[in-house]
PDB file of N, CA and C in Angstrom:
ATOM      1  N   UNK A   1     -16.531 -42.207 -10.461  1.00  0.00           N
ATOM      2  CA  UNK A   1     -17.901 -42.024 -10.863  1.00  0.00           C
ATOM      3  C   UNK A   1     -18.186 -40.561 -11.178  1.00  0.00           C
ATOM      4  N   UNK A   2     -18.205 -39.855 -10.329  1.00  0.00           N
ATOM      5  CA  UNK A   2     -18.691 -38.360 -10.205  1.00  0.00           C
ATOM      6  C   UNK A   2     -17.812 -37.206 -10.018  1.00  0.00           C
ATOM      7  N   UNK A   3     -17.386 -36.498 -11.004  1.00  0.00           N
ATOM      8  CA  UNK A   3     -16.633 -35.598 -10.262  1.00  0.00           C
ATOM      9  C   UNK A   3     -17.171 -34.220  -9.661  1.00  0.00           C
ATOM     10  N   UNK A   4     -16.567 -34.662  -8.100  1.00  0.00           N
ATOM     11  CA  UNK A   4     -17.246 -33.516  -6.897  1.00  0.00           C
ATOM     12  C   UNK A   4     -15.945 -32.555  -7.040  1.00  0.00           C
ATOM     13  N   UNK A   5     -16.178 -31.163  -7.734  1.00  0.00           N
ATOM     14  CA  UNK A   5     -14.971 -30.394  -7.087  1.00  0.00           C
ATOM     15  C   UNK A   5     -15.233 -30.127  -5.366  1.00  0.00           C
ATOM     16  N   UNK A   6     -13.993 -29.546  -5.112  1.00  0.00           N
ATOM     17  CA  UNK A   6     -13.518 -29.342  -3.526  1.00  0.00           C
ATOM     18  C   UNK A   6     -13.799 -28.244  -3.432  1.00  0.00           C
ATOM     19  N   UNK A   7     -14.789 -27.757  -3.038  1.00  0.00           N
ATOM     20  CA  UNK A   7     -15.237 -26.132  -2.556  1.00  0.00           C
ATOM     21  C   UNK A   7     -14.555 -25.693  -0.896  1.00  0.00           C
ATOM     22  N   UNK A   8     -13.800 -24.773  -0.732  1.00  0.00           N
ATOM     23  CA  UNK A   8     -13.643 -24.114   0.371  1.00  0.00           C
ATOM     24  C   UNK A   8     -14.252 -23.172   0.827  1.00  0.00           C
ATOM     25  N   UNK A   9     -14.982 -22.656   1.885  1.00  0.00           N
ATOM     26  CA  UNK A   9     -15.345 -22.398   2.625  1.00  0.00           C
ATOM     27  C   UNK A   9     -14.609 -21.021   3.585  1.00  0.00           C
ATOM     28  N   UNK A  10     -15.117 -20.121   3.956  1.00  0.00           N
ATOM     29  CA  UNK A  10     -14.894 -19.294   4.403  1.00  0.00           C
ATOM     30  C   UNK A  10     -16.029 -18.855   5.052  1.00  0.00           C
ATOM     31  N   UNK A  11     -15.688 -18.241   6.757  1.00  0.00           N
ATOM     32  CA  UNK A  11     -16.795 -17.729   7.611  1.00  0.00           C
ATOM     33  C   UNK A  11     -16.167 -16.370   8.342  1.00  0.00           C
ATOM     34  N   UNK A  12     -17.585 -15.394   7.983  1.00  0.00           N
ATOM     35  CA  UNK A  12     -16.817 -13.967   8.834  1.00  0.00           C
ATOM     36  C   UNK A  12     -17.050 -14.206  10.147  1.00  0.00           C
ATOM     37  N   UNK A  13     -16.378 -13.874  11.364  1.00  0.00           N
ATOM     38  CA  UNK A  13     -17.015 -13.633  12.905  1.00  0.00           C
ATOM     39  C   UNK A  13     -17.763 -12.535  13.038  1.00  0.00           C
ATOM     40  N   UNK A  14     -17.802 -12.585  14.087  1.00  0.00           N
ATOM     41  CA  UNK A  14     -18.618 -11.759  15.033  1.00  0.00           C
ATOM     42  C   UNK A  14     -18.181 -10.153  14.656  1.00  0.00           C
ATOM     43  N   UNK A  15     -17.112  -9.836  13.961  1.00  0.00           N
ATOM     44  CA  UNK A  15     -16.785  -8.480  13.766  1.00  0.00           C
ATOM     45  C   UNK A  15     -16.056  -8.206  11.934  1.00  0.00           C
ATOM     46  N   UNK A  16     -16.947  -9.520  11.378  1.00  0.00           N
ATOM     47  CA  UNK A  16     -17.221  -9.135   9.632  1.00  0.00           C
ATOM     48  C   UNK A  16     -15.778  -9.405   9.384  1.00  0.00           C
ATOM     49  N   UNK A  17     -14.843 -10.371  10.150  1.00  0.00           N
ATOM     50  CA  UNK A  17     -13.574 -10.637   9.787  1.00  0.00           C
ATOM     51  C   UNK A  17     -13.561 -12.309   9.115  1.00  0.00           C
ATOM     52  N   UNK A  18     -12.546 -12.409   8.052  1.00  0.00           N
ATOM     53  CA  UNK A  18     -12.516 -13.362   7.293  1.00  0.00           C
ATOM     54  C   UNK A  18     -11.209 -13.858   7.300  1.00  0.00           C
ATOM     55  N   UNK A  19     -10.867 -15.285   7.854  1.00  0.00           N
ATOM     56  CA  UNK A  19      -9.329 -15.572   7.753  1.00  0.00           C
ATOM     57  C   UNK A  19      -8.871 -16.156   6.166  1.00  0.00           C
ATOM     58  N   UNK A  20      -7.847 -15.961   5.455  1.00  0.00           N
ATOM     59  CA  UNK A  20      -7.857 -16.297   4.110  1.00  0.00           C
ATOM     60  C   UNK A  20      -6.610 -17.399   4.756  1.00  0.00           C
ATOM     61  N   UNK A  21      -6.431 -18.598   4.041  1.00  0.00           N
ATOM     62  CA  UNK A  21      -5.548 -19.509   4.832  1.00  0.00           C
ATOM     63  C   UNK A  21      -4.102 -19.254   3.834  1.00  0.00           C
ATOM     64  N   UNK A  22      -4.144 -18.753   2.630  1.00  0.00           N
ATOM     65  CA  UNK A  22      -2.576 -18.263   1.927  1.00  0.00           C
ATOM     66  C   UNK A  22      -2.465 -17.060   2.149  1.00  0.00           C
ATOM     67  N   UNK A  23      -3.169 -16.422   2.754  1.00  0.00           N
ATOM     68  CA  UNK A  23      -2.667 -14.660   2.674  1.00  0.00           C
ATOM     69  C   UNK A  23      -1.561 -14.646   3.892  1.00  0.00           C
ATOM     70  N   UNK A  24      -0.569 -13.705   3.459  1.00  0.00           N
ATOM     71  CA  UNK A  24       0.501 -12.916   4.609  1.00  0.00           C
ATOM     72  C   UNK A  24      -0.200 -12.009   5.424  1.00  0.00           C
ATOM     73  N   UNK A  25       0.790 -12.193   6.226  1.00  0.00           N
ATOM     74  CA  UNK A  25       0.431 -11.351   7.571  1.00  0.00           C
ATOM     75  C   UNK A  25       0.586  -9.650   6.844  1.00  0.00           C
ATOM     76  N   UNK A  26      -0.282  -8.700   6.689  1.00  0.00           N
ATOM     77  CA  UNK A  26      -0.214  -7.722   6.413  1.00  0.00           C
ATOM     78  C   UNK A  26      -0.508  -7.402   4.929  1.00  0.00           C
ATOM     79  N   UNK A  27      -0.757  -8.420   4.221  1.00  0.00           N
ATOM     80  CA  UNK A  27      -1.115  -8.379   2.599  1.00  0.00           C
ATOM     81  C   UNK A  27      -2.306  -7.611   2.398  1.00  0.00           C
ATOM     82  N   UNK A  28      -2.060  -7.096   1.263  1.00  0.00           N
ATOM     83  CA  UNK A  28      -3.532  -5.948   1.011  1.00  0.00           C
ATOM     84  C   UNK A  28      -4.298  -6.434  -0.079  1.00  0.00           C
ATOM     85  N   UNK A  29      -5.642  -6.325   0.056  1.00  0.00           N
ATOM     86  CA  UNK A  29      -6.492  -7.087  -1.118  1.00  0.00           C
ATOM     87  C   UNK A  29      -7.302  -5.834  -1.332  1.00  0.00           C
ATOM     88  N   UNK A  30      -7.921  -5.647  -3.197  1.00  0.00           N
ATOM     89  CA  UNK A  30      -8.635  -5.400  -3.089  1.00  0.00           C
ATOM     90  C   UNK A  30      -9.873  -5.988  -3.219  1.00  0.00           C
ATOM     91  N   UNK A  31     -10.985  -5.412  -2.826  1.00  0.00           N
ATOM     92  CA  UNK A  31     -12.126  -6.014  -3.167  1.00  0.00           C
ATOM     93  C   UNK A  31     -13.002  -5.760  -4.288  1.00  0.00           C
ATOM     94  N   UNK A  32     -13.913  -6.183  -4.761  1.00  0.00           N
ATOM     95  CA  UNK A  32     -15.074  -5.941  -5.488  1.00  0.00           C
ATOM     96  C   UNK A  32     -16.553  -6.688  -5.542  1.00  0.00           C
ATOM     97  N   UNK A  33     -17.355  -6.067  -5.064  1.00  0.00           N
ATOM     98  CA  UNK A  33     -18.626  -7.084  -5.344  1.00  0.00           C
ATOM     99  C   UNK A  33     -19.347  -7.021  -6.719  1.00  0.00           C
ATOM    100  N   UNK A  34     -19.861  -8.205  -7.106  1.00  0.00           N
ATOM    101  CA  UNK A  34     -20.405  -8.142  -8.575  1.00  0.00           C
ATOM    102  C   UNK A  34     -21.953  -7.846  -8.612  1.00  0.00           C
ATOM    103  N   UNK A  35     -22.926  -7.748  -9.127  1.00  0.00           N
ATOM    104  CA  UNK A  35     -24.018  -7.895  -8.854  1.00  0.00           C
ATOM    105  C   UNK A  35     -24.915  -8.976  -8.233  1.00  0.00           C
ATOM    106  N   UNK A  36     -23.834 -10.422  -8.553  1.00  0.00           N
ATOM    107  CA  UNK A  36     -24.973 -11.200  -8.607  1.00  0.00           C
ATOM    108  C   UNK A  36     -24.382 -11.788  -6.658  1.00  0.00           C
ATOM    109  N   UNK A  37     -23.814 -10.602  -5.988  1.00  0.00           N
ATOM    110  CA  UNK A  37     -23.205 -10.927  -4.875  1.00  0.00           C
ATOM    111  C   UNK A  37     -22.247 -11.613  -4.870  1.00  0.00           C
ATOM    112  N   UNK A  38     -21.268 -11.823  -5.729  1.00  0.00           N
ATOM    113  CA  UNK A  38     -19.956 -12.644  -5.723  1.00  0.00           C
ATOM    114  C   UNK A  38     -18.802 -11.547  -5.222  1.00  0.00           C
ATOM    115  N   UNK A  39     -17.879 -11.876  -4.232  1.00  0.00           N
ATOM    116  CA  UNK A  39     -16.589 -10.828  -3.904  1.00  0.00           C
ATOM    117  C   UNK A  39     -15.458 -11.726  -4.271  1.00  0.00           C
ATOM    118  N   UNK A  40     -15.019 -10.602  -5.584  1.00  0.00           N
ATOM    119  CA  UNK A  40     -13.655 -10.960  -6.101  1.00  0.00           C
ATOM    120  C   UNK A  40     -12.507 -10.213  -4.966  1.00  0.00           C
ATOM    121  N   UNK A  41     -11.461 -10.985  -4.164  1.00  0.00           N
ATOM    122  CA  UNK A  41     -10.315 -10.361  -4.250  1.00  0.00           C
ATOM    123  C   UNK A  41      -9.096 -10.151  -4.709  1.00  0.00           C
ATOM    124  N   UNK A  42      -8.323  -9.202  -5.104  1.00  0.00           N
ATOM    125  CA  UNK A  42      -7.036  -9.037  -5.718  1.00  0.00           C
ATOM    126  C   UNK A  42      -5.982  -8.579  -5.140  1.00  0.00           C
ATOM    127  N   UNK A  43      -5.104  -9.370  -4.649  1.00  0.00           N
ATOM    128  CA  UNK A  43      -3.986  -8.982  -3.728  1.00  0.00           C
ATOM    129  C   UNK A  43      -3.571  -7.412  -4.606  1.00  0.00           C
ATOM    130  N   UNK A  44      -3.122  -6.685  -4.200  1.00  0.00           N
ATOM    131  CA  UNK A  44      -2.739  -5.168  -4.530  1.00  0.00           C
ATOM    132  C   UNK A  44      -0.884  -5.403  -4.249  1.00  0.00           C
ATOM    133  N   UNK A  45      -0.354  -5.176  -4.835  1.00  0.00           N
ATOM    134  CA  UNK A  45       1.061  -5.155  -4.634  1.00  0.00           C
ATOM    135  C   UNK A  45       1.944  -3.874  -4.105  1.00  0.00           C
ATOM    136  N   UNK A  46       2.514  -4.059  -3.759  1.00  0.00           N
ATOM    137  CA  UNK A  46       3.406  -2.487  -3.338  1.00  0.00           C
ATOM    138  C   UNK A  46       3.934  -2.075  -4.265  1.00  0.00           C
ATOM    139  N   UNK A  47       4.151  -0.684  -3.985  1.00  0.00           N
ATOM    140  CA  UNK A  47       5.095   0.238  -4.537  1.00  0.00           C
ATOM    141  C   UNK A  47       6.381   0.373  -4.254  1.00  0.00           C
ATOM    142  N   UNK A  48       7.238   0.271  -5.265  1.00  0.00           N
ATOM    143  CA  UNK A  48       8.539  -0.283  -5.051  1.00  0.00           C
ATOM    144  C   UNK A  48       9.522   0.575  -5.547  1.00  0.00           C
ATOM    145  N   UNK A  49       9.148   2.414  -5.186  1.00  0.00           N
ATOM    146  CA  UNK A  49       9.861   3.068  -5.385  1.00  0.00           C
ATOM    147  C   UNK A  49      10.858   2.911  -4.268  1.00  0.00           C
ATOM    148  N   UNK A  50      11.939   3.781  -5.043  1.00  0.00           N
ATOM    149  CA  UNK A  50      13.975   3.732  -4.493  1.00  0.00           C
ATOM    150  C   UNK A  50      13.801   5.227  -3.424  1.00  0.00           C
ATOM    151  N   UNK A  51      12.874   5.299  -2.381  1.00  0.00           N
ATOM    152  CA  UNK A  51      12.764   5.894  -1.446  1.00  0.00           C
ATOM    153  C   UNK A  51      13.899   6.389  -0.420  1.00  0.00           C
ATOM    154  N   UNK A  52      14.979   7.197  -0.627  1.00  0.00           N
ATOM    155  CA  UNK A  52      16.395   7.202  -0.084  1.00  0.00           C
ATOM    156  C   UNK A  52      16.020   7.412   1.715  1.00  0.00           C
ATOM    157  N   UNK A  53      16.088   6.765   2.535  1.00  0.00           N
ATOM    158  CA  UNK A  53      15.793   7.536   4.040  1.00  0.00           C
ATOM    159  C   UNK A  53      16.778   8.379   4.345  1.00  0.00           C
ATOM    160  N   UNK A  54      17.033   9.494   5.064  1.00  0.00           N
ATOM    161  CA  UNK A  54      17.496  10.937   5.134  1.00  0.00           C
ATOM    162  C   UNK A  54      17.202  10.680   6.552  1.00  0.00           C
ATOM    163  N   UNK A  55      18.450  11.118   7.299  1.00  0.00           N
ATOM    164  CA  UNK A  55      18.100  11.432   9.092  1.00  0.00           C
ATOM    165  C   UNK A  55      18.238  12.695   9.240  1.00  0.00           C
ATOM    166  N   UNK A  56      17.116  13.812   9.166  1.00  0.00           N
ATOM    167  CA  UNK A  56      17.577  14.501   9.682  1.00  0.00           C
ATOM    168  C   UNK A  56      18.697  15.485  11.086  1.00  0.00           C
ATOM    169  N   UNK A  57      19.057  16.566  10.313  1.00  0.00           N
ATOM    170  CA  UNK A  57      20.055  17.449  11.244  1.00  0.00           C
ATOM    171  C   UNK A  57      19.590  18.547  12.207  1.00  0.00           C
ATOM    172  N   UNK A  58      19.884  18.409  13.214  1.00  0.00           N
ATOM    173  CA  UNK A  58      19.704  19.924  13.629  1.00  0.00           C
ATOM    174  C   UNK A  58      20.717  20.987  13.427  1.00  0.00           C
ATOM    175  N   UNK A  59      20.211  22.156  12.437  1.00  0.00           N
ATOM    176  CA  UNK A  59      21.311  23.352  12.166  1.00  0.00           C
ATOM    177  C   UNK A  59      21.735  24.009  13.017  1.00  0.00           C
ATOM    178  N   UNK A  60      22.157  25.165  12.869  1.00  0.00           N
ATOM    179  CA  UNK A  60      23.030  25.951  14.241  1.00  0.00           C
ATOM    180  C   UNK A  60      21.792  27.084  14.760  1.00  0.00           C
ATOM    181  N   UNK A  61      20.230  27.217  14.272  1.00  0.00           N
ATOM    182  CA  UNK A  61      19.705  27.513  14.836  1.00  0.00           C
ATOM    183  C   UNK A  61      18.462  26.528  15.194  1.00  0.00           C
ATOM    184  N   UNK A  62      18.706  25.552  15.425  1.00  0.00           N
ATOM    185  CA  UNK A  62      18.067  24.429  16.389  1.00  0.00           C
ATOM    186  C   UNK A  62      17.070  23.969  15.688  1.00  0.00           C
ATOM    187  N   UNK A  63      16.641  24.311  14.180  1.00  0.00           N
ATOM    188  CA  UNK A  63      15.710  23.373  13.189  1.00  0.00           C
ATOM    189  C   UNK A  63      16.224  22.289  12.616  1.00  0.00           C
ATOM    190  N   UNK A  64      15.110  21.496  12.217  1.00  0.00           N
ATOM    191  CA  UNK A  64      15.571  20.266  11.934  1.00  0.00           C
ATOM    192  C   UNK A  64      15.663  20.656   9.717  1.00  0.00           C
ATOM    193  N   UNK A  65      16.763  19.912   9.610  1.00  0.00           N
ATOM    194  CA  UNK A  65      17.315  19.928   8.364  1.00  0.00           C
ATOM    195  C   UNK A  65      17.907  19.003   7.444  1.00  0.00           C
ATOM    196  N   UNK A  66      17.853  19.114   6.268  1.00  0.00           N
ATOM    197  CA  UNK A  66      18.843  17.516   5.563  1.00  0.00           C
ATOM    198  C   UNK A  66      20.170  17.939   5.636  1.00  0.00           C
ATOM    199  N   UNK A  67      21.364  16.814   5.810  1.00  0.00           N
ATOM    200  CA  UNK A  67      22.135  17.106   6.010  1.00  0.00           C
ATOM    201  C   UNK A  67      22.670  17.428   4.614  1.00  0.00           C
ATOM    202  N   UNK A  68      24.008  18.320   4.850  1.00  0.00           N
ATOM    203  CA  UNK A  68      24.726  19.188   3.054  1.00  0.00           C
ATOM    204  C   UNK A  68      24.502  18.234   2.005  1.00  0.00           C
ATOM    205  N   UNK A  69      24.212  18.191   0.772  1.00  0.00           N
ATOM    206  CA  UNK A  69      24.213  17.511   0.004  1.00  0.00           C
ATOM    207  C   UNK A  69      23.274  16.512  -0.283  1.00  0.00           C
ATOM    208  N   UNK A  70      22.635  16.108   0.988  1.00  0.00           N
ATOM    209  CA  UNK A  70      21.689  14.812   1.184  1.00  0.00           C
ATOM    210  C   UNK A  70      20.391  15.427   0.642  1.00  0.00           C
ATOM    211  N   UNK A  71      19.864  16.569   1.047  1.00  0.00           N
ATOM    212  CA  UNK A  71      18.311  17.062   0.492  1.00  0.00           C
ATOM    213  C   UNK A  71      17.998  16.916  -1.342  1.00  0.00           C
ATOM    214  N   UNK A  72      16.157  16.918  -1.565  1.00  0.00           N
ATOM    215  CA  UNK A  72      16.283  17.052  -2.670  1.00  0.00           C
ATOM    216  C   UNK A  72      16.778  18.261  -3.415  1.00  0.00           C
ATOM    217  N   UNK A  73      16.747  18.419  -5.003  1.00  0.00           N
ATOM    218  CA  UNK A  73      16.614  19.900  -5.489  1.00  0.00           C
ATOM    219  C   UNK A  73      15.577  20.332  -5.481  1.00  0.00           C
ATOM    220  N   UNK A  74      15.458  21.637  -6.141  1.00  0.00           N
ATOM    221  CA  UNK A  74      14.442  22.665  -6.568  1.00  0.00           C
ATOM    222  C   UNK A  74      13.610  22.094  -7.210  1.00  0.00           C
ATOM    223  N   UNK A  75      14.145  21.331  -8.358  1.00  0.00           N
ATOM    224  CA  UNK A  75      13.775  20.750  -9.763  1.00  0.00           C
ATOM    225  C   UNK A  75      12.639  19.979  -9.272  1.00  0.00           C
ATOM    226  N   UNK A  76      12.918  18.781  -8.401  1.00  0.00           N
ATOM    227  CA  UNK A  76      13.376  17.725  -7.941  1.00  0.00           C
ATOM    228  C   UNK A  76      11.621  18.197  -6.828  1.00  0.00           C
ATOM    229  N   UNK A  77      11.597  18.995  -5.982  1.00  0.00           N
ATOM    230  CA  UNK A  77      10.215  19.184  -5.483  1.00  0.00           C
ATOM    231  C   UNK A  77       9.508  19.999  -6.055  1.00  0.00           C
ATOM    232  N   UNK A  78       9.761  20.743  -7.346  1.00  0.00           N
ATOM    233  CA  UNK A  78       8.861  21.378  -8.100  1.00  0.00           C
ATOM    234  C   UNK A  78       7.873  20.022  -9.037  1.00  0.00           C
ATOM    235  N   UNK A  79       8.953  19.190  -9.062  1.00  0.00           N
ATOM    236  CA  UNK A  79       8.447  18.264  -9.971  1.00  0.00           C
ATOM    237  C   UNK A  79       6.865  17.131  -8.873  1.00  0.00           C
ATOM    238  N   UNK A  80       7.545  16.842  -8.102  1.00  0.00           N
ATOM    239  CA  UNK A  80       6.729  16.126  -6.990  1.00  0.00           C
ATOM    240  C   UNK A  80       5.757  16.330  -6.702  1.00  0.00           C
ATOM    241  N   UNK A  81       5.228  18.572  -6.545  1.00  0.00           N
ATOM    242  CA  UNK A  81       4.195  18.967  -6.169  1.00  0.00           C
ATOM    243  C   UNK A  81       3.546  18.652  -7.495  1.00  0.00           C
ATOM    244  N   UNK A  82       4.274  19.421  -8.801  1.00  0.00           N
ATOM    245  CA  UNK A  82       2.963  19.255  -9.956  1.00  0.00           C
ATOM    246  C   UNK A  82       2.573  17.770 -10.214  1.00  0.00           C
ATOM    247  N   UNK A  83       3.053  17.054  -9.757  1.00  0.00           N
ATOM    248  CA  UNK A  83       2.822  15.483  -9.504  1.00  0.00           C
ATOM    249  C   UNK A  83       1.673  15.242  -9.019  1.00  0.00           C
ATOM    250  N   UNK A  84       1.712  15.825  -7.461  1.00  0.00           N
ATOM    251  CA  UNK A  84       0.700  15.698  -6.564  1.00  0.00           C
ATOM    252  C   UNK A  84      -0.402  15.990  -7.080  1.00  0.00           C
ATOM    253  N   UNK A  85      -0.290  17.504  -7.500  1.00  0.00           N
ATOM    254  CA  UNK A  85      -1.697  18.482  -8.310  1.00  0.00           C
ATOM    255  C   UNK A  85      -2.298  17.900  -9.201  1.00  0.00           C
ATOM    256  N   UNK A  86      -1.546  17.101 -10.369  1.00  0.00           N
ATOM    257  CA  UNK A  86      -1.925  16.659 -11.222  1.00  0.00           C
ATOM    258  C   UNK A  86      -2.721  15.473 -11.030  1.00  0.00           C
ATOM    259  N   UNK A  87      -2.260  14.685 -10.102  1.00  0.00           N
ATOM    260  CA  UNK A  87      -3.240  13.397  -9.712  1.00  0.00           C
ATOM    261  C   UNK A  87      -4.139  13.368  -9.091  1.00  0.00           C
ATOM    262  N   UNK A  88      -4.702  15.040  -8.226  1.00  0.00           N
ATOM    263  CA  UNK A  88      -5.849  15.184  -8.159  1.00  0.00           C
ATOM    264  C   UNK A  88      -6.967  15.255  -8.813  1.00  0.00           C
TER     265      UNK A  88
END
């Protein structure tokens, strides 16, 4: 006869928290409210840079250091800071 769509439902508690029933444990959303009070969310994805982990060394005067060969270059953190600067 009628078609009823299936509306779901969502309730915040007592401390403005909302359970989403497909989200992962630790997933990041963003939000947005529209004017007419509607909140869109958009899962946000990670960044999936090739991040090398480095353990640092202690040298022969007791600071901590990358080990020979393992650190970046010159190039290599000149480039990173004007990175930084620039995306301010």
């Amino acid at each position: 006869m009628w078609d009823n769509p299936h509306m779901e439902t969502l309730k915040a508690d007592d401390r403005r928290r909302v359970q989403l029933p497909d989200a992962k444990p630790g997933q990041v959303f963003e939000y947005r409210v529209s004017g007419n009070g509607a909140v869109k969310l958009t899962p946000v994805k990670p960044v999936d840079d090739d991040v090398p982990l480095v353990k640092l060394v202690r040298g022969q005067d007791g600071e901590l250091c990358f080990p020979p060969g393992k650190g970046p270059t010159r190039e290599q953190i000149r480039a990173a800071i004007r990175a930084d600067r620039d995306a301010r």
